[in-house]
Protein backbone atom coordinates (compact mmCIF):
# COMPACT_ATOMS: atom_id res chain seq x y z
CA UNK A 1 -26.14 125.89 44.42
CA UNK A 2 -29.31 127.47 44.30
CA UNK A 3 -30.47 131.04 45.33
CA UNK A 4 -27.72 130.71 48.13
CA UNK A 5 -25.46 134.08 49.55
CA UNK A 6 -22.48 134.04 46.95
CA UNK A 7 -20.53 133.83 50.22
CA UNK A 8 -21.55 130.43 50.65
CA UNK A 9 -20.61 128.94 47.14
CA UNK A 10 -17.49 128.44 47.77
CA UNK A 11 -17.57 126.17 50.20
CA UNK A 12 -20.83 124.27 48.29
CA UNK A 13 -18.49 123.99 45.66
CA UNK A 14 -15.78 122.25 47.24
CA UNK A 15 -18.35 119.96 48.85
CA UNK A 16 -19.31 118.68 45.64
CA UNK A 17 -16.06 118.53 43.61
CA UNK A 18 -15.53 115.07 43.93
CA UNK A 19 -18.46 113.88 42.70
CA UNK A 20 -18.00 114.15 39.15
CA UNK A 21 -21.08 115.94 38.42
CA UNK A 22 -21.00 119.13 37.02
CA UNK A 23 -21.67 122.27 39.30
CA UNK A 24 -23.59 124.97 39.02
CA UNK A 25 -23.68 128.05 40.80
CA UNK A 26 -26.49 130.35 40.50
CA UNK A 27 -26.65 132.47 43.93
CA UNK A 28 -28.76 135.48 44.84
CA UNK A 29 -27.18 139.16 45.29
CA UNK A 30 -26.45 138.51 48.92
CA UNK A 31 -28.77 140.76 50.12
CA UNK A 32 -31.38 139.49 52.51
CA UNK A 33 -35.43 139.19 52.47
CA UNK A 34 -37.25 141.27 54.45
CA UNK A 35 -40.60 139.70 55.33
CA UNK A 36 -41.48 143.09 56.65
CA UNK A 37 -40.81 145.57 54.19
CA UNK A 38 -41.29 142.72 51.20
CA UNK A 39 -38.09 143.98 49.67
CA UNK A 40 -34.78 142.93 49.59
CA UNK A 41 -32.25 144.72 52.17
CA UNK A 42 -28.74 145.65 52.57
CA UNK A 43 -26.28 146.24 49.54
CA UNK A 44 -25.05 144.44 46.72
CA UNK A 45 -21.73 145.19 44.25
CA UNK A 46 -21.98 143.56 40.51
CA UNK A 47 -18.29 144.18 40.28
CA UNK A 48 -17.94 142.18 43.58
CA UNK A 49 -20.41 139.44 41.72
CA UNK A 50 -18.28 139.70 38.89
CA UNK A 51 -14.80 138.53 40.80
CA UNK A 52 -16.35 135.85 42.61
CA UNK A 53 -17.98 134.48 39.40
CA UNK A 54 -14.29 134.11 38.15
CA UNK A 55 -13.05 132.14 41.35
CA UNK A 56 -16.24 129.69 40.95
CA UNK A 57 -15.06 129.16 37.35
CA UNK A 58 -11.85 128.14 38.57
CA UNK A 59 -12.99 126.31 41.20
CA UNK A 60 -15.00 124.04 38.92
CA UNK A 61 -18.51 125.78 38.52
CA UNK A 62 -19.46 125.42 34.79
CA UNK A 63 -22.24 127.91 34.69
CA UNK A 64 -23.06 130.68 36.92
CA UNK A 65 -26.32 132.69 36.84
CA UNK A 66 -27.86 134.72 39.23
CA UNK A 67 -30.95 134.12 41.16
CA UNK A 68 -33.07 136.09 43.54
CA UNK A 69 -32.78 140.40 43.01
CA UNK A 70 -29.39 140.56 41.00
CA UNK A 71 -28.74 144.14 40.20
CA UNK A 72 -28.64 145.41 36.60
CA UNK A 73 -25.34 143.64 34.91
CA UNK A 74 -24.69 141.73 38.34
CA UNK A 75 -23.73 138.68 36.03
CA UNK A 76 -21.33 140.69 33.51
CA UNK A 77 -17.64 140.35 34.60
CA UNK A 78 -16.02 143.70 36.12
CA UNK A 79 -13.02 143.39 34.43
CA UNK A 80 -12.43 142.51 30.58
CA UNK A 81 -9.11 139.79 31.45
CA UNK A 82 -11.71 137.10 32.59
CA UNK A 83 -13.84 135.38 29.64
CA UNK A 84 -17.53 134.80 30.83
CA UNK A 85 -18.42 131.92 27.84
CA UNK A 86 -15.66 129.51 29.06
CA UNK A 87 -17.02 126.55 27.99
CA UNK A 88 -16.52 122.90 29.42
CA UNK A 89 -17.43 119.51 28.01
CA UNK A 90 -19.25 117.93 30.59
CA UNK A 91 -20.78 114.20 30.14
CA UNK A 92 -23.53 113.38 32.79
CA UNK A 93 -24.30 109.57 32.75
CA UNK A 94 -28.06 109.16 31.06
CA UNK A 95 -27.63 112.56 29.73
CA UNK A 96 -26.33 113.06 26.04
């Protein structure tokens, strides 16, 4: 899931859990594109960022990165229970 709203991952993810791939979700800040101004409007919370990153993890998403206008630390976790280097085996066919 590519520069998506992290509203929308989620559901992406659950579309493609039973494919056996492995997912990635790397969404923008939610905010939306201005074609206007040429600047990215409305408001964004890293700490909200940070709690969804932790459902996506446990919904299957083995990495998570941030694409278009994260804010400073949007990809750090907001609270210091949930481990943000969980790592998971994953064995793509042709891919070693």
């Amino acid at each position: 899931m590519n520069c998506v709203p992290p509203s929308d991952v989620p559901g992406l993810l659950r579309e493609v859990a039973g494919t056996g791939l492995p997912t990635v979700a790397y969404p923008n800040s939610g905010e939306r594109w201005d074609a206007d101004t040429q600047r990215w409007a409305g408001t964004t919370d890293p700490r909200d960022f940070g709690h969804a990153a932790a459902q996506w993890i446990t919904d299957g998403a083995v990495l998570i990165g941030a694409a278009a206008a994260p804010a400073p630390n949007t990809s750090a976790p907001s609270e210091p229970s949930w481990t943000p280097f969980r790592t998971k085996r994953v064995q793509v066919q042709g891919i070693k």
